[in-house]
N, C-alpha and C. Protein backbone atom coordinates (compact mmCIF):
# COMPACT_ATOMS: atom_id res chain seq x y z
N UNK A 1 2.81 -6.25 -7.93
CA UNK A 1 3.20 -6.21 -6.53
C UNK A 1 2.25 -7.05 -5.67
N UNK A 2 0.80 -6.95 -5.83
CA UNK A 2 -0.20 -7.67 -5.25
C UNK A 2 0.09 -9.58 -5.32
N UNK A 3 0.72 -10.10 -6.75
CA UNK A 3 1.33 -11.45 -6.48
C UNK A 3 2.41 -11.29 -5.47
N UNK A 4 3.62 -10.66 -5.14
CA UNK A 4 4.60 -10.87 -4.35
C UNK A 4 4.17 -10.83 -3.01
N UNK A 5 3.03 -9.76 -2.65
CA UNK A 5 2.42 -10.01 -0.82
C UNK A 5 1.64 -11.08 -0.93
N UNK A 6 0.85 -12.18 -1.79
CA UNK A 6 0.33 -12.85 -1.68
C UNK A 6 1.29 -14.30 -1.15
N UNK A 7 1.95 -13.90 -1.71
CA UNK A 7 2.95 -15.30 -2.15
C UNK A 7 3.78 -15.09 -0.80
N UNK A 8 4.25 -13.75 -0.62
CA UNK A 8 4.53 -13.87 0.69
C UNK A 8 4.31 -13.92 2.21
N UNK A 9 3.15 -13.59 1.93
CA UNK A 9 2.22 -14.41 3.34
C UNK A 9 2.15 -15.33 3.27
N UNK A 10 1.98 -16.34 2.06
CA UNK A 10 1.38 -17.58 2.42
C UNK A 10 2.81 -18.34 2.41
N UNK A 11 4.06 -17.80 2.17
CA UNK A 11 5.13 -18.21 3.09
C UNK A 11 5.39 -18.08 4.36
N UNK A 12 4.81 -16.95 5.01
CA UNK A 12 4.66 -16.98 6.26
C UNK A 12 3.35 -17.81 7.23
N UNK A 13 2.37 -17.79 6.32
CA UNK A 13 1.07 -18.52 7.05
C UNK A 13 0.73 -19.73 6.25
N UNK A 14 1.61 -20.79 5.75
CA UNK A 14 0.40 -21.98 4.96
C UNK A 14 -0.73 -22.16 5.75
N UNK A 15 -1.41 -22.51 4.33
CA UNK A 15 -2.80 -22.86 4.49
C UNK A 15 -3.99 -21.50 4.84
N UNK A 16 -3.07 -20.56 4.90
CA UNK A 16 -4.45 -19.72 5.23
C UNK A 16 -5.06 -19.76 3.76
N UNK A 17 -6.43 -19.32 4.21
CA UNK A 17 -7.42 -19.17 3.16
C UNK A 17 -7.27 -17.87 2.43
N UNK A 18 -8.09 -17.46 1.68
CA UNK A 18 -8.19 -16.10 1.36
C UNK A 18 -8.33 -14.30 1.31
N UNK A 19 -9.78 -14.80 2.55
CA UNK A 19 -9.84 -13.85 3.62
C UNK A 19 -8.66 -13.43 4.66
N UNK A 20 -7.96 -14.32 5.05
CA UNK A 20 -7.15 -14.29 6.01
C UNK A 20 -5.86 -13.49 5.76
N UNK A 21 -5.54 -13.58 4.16
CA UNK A 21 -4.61 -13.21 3.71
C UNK A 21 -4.81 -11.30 3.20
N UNK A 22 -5.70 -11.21 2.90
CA UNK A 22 -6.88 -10.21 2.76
C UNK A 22 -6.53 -9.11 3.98
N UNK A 23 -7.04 -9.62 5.21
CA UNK A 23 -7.27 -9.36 6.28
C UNK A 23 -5.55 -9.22 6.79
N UNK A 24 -5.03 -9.91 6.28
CA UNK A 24 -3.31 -9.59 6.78
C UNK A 24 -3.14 -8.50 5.89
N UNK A 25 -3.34 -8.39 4.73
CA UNK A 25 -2.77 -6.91 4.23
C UNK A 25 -3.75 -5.78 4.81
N UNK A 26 -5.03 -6.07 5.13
CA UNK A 26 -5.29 -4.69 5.69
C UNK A 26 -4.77 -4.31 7.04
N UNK A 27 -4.83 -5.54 7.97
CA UNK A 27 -4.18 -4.87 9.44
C UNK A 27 -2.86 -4.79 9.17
N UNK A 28 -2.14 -5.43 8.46
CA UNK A 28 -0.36 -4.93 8.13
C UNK A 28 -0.11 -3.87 7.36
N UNK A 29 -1.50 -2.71 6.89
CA UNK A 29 -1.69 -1.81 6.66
C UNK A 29 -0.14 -2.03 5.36
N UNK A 30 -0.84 -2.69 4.03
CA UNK A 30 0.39 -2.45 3.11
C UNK A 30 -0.42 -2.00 2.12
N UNK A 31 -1.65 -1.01 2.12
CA UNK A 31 -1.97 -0.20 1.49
C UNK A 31 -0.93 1.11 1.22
N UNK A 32 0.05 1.18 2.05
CA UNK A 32 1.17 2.20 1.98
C UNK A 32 2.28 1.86 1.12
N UNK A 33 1.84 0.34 0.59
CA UNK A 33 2.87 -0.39 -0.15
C UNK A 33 2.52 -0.16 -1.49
N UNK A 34 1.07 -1.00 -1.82
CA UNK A 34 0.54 -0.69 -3.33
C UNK A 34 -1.22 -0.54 -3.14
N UNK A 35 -1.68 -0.10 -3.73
CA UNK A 35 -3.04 0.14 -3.73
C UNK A 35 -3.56 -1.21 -4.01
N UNK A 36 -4.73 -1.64 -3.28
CA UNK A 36 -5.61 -2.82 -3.64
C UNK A 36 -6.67 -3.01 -3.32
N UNK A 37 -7.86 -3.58 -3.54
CA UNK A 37 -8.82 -3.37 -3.40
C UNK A 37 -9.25 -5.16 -3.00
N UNK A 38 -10.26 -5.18 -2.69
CA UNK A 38 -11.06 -6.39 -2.52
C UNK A 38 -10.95 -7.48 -3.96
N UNK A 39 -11.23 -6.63 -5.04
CA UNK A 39 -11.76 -7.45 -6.28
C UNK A 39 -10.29 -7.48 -6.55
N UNK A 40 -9.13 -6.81 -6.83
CA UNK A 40 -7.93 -6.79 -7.28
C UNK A 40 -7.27 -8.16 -6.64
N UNK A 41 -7.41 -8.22 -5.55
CA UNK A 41 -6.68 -9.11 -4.37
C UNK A 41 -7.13 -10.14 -4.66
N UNK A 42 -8.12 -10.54 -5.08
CA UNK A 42 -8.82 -12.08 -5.08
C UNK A 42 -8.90 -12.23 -6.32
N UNK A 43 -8.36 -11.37 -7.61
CA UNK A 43 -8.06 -11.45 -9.05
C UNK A 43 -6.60 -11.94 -9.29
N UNK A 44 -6.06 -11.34 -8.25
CA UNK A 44 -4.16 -12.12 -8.26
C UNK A 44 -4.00 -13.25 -7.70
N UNK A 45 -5.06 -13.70 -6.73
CA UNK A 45 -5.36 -14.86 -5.94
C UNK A 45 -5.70 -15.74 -7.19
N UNK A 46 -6.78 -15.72 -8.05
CA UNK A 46 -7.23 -16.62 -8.71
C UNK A 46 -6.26 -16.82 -9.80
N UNK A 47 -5.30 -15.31 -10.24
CA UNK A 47 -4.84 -15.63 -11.42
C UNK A 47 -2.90 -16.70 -10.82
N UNK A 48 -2.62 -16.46 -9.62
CA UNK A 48 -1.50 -17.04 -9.23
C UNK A 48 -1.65 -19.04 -8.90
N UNK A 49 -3.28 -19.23 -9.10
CA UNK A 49 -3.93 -20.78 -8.70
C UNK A 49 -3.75 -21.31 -10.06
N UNK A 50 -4.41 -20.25 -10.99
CA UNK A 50 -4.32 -20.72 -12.65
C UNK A 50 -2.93 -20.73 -13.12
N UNK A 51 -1.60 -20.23 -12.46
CA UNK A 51 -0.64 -19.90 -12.83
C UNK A 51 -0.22 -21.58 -12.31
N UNK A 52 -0.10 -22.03 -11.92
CA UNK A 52 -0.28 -22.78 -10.77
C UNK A 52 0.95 -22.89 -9.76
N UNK A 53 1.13 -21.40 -9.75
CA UNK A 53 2.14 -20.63 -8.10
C UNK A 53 1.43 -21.19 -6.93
N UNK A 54 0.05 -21.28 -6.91
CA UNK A 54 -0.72 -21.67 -5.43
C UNK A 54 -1.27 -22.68 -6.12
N UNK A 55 -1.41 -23.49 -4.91
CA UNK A 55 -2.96 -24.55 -4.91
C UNK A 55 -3.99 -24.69 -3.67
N UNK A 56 -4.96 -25.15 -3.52
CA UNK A 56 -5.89 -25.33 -2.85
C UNK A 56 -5.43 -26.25 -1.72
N UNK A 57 -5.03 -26.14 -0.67
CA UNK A 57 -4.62 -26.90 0.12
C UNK A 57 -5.68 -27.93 0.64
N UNK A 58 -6.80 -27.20 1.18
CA UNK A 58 -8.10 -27.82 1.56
C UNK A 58 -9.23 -27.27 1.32
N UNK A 59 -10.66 -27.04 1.89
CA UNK A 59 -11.73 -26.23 1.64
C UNK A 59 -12.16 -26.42 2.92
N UNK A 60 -12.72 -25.88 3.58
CA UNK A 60 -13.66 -25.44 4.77
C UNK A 60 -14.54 -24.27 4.90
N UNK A 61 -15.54 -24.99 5.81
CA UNK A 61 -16.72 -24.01 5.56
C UNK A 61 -16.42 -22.52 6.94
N UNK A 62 -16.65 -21.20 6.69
CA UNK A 62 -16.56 -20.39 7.56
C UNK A 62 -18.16 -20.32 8.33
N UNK A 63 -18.06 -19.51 9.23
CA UNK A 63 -18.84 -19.24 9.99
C UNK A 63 -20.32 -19.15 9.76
N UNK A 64 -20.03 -18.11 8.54
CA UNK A 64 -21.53 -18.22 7.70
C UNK A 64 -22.02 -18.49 6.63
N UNK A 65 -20.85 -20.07 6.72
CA UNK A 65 -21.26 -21.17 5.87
C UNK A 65 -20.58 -21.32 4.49
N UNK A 66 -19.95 -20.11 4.15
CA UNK A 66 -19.66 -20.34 2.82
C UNK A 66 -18.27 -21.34 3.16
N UNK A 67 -17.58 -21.29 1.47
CA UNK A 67 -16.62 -21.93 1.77
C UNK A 67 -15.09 -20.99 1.50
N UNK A 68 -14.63 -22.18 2.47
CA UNK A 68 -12.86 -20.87 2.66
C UNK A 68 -11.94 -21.87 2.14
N UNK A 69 -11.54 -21.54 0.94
CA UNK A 69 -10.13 -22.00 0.01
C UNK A 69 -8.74 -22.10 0.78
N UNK A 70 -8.26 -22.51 1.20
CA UNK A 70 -7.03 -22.80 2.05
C UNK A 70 -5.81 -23.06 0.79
N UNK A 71 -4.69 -22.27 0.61
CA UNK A 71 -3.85 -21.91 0.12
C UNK A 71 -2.63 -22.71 0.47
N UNK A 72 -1.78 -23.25 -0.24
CA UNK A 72 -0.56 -22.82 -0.04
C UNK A 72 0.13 -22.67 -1.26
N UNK A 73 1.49 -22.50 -1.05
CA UNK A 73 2.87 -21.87 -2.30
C UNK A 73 3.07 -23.35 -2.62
N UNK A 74 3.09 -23.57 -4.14
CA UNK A 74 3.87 -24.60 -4.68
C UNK A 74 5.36 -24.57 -5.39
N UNK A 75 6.42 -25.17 -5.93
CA UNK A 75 7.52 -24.93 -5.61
C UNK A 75 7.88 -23.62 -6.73
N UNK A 76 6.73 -23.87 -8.63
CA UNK A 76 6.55 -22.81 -8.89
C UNK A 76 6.44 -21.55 -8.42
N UNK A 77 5.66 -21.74 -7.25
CA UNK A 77 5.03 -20.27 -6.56
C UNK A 77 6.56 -19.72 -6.12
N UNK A 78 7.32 -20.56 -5.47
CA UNK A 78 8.18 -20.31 -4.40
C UNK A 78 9.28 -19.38 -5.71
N UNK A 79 9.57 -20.44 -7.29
CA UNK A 79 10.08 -19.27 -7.65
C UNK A 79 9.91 -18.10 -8.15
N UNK A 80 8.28 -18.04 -8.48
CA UNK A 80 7.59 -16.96 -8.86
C UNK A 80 8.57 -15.56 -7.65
N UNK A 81 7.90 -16.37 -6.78
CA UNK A 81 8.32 -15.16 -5.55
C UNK A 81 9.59 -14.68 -5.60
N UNK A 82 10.58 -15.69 -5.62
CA UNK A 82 12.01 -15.54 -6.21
C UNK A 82 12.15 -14.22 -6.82
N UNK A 83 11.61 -14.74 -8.00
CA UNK A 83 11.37 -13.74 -9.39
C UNK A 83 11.18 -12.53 -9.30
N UNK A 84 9.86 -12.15 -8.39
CA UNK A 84 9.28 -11.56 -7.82
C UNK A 84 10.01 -10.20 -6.76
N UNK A 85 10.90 -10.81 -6.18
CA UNK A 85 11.70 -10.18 -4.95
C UNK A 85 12.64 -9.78 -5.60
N UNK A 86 13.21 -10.44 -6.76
CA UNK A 86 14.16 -9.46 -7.41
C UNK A 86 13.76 -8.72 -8.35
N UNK A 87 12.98 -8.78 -8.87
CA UNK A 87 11.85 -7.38 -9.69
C UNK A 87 11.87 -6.17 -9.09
N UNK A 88 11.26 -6.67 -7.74
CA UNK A 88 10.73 -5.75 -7.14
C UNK A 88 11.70 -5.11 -6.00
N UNK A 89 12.68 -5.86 -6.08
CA UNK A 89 13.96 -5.27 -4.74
C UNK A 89 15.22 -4.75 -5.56
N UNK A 90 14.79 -4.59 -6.75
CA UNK A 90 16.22 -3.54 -7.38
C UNK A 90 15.04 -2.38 -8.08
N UNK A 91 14.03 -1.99 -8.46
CA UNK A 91 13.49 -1.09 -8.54
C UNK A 91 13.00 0.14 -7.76
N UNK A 92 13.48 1.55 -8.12
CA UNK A 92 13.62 2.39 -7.62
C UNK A 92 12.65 3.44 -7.95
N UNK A 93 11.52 3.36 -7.66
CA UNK A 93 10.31 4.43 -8.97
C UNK A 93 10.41 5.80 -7.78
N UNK A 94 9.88 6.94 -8.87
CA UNK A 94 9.77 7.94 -8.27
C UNK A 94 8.26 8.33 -7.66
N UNK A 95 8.18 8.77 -6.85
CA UNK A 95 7.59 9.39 -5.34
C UNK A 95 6.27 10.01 -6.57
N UNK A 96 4.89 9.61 -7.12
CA UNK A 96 4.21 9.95 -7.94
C UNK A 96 3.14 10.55 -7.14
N UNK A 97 2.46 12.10 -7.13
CA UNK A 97 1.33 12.27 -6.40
C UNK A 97 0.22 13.04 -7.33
N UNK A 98 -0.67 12.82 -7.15
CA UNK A 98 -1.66 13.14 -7.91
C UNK A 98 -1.37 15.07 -8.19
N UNK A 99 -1.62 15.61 -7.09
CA UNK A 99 -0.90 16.76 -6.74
C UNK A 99 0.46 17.36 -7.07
N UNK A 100 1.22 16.50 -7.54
CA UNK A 100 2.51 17.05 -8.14
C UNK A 100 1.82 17.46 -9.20
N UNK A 101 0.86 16.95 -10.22
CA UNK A 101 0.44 17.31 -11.44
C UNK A 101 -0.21 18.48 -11.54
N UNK A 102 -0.98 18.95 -10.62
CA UNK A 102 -1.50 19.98 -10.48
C UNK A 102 -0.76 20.81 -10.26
N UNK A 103 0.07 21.11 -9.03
CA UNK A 103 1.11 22.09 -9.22
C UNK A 103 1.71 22.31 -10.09
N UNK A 104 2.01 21.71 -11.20
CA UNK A 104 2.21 22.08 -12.75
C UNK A 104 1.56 23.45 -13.21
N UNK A 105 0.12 23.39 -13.11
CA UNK A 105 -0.76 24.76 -13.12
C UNK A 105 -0.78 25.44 -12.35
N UNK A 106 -0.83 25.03 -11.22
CA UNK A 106 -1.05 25.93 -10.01
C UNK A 106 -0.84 27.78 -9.82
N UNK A 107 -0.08 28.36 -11.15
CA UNK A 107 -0.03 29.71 -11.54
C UNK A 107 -1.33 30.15 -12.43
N UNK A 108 -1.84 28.96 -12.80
CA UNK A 108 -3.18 29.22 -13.86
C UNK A 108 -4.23 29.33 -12.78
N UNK A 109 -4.65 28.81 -11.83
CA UNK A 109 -5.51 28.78 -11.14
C UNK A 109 -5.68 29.75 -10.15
N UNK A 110 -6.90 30.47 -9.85
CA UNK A 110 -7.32 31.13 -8.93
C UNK A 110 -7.12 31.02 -7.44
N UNK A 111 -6.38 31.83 -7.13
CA UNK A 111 -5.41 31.45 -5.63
C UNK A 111 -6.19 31.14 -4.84
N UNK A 112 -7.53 31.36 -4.46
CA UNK A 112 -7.81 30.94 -3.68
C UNK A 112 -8.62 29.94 -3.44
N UNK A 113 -9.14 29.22 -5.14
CA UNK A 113 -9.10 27.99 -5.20
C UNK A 113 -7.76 26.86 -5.09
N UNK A 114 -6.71 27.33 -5.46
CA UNK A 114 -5.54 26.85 -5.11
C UNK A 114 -5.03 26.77 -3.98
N UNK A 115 -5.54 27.22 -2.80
CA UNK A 115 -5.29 27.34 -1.44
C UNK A 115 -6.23 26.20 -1.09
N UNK A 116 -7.39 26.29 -1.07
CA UNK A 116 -8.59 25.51 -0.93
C UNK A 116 -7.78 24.04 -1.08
N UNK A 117 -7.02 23.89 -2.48
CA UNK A 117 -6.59 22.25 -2.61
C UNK A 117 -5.83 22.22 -1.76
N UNK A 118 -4.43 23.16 -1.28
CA UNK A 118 -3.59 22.82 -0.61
C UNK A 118 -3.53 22.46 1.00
N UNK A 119 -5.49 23.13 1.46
CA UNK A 119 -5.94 23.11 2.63
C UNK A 119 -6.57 21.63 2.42
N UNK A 120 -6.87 21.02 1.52
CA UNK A 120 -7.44 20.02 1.43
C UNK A 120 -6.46 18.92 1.34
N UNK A 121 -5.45 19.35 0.96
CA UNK A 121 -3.65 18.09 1.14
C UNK A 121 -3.36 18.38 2.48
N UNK A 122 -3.51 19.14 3.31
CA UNK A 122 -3.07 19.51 4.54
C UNK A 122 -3.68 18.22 5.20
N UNK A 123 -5.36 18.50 5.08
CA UNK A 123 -5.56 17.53 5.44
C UNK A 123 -5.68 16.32 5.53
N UNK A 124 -5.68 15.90 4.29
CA UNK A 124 -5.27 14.37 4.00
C UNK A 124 -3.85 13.98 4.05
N UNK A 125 -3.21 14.77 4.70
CA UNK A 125 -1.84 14.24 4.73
C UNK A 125 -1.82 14.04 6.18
N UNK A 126 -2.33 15.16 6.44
CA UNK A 126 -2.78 14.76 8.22
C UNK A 126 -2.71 13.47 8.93
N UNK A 127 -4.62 13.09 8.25
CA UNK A 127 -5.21 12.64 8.38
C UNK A 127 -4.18 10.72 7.83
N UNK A 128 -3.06 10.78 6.64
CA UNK A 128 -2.12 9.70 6.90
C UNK A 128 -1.14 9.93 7.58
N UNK A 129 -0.83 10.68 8.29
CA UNK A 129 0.31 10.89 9.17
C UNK A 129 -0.14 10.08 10.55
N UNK A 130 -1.19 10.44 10.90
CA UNK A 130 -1.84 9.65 12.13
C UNK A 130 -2.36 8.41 11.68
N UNK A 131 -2.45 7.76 10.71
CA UNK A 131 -3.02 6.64 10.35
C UNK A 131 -1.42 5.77 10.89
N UNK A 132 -0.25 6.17 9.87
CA UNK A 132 0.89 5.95 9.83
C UNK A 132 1.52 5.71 11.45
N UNK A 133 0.97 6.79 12.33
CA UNK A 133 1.46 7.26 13.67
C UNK A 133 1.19 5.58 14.18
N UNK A 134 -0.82 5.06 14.12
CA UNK A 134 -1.36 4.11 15.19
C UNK A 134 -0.71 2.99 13.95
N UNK A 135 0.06 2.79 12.66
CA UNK A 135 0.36 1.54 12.20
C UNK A 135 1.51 1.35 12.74
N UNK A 136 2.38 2.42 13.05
CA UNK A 136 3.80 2.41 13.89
C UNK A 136 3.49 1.76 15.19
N UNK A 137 2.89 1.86 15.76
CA UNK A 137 2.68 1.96 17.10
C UNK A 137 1.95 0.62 17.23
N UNK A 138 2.14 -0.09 16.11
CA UNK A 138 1.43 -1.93 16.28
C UNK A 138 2.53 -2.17 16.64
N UNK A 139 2.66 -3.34 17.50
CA UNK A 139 3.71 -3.78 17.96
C UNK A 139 4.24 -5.32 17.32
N UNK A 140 3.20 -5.61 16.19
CA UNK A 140 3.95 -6.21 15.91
C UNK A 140 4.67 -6.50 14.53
N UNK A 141 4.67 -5.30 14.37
CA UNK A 141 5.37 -5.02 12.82
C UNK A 141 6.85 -5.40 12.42
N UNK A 142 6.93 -5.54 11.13
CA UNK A 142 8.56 -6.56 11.26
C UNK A 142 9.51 -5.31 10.94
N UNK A 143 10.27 -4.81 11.80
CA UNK A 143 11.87 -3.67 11.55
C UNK A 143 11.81 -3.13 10.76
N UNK A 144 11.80 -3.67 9.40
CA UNK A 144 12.40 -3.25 8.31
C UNK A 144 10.94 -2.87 7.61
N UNK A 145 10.00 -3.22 7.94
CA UNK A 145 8.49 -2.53 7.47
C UNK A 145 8.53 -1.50 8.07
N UNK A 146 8.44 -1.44 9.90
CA UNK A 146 8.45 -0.14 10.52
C UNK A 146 9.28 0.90 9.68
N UNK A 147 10.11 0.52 9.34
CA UNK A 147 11.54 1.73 9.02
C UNK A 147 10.72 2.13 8.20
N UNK A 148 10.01 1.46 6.74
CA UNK A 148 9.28 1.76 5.73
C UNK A 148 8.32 2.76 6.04
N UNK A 149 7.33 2.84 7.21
CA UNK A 149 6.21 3.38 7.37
C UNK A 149 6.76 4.24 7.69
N UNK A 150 7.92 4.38 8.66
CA UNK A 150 8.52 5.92 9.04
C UNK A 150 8.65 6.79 8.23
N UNK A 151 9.69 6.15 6.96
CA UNK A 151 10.29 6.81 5.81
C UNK A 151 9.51 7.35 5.02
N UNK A 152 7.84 6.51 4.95
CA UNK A 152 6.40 7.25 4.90
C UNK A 152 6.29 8.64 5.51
N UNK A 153 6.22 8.39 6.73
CA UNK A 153 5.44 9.55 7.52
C UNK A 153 6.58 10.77 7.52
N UNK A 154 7.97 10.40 7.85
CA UNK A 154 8.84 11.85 7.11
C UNK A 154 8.17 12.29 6.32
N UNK A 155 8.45 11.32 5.15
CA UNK A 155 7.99 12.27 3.69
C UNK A 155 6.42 12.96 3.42
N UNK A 156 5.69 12.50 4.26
CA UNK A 156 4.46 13.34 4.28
C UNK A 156 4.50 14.28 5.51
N UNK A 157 5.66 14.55 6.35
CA UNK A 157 5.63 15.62 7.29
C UNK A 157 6.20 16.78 6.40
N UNK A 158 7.50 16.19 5.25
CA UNK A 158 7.98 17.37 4.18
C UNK A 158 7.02 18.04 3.78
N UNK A 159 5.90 17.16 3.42
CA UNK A 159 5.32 17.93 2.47
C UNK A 159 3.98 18.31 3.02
N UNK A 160 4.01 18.42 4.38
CA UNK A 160 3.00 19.37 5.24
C UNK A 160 3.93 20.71 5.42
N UNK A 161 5.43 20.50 5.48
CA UNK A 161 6.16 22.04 5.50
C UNK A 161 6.34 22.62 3.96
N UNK A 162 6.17 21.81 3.04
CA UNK A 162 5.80 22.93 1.70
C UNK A 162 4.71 23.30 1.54
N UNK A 163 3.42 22.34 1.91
CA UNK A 163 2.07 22.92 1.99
C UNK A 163 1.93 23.96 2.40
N UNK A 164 2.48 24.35 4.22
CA UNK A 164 2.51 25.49 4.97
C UNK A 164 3.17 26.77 3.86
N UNK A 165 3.97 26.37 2.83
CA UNK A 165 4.81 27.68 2.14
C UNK A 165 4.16 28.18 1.34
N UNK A 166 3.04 26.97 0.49
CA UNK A 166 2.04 27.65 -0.95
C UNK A 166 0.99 28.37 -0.40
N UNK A 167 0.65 27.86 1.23
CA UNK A 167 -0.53 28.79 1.48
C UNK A 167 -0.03 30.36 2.04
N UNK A 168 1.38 30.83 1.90
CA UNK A 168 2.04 31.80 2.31
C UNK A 168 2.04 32.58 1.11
N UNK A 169 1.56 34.02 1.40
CA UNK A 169 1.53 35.34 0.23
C UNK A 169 3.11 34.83 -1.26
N UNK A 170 3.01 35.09 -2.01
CA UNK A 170 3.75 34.66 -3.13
C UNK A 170 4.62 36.16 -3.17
N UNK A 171 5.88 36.37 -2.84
CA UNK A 171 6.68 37.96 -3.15
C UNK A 171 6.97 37.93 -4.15
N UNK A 172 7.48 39.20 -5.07
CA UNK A 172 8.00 39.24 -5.79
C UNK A 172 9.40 38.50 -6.47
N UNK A 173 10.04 38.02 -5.43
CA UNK A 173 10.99 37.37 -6.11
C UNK A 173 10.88 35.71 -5.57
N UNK A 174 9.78 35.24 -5.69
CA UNK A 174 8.98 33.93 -5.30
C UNK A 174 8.40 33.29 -6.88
């Protein structure tokens, strides 16, 4: 997934450098998309140059001197992305949370260590619900992303109203 946002920024921005592209997935907040990290991002960067999807457009020096690789898509890249968009735009995976796994046990465990986790999903679900809230609330997000982040923040409001149910007494016919 990390080649297809690469490839697709730098259809939207030629020539940006690396950082820049970097810096577009963190303020376009598409950590909600796929997990990535610093070293991951500039590992799909190098491995899509060797692919030779990108090339080096130019080099320039940044601010504090080092140097900034300037990017763009070559016509490979363009069908990589192709490739890419239909991979990734007919696949349908299921909703995976670390926490679904645990609730597997969750009858083995000591309730009120089991409360403890579910007070601890409360809050980290929270705590992306409002992350989700100020990425909505950029104004300049493209429609069909917004819709995405929404369809996010539903599904973690669901599952602040099942949270609210496990931390509720268990009856007999529960």
């Amino acid at each position: 997934m990390i080649p297809l946002l690469i490839l697709g920024l730098l259809k939207q921005f030629p020539g940006a450098h690396g950082y820049e592209l970097l810096a577009l997935m963190k303020e376009r907040h598409y950590k909600y998309i796929v997990n990535f990290t610093k070293g991951s991002f500039y590992y799909n960067l190098q491995q899509l140059e060797d692919k030779q999807c990108i090339r080096q457009k130019k080099v320039s020096q940044t601010e504090k001197g080092r140097e900034a690789h300037h990017y763009e898509i070559t016509p490979l890249g363009q069908k990589n992305f192709e490739d890419l968009m239909h991979k990734f735009g007919t696949k349908t995976d299921y909703i995976n949370l670390s926490f679904y796994g645990a609730m597997l046990f969750s009858d083995d465990f000591p309730p009120e260590q089991f409360n403890a986790l579910v007070k601890s999903q409360i809050a980290e679900t929270n705590k992306k619900i409002a992350l989700l809230d100020l990425s909505i609330d950029h104004h300049e997000l493209l429609p069909s992303f917004k819709k995405m982040l929404e369809n996010s923040r539903a599904h973690h409001r669901v599952n602040l109203e099942w949270f609210d149910t496990l931390l509720k007494p268990k009856t007999d016919n529960q």
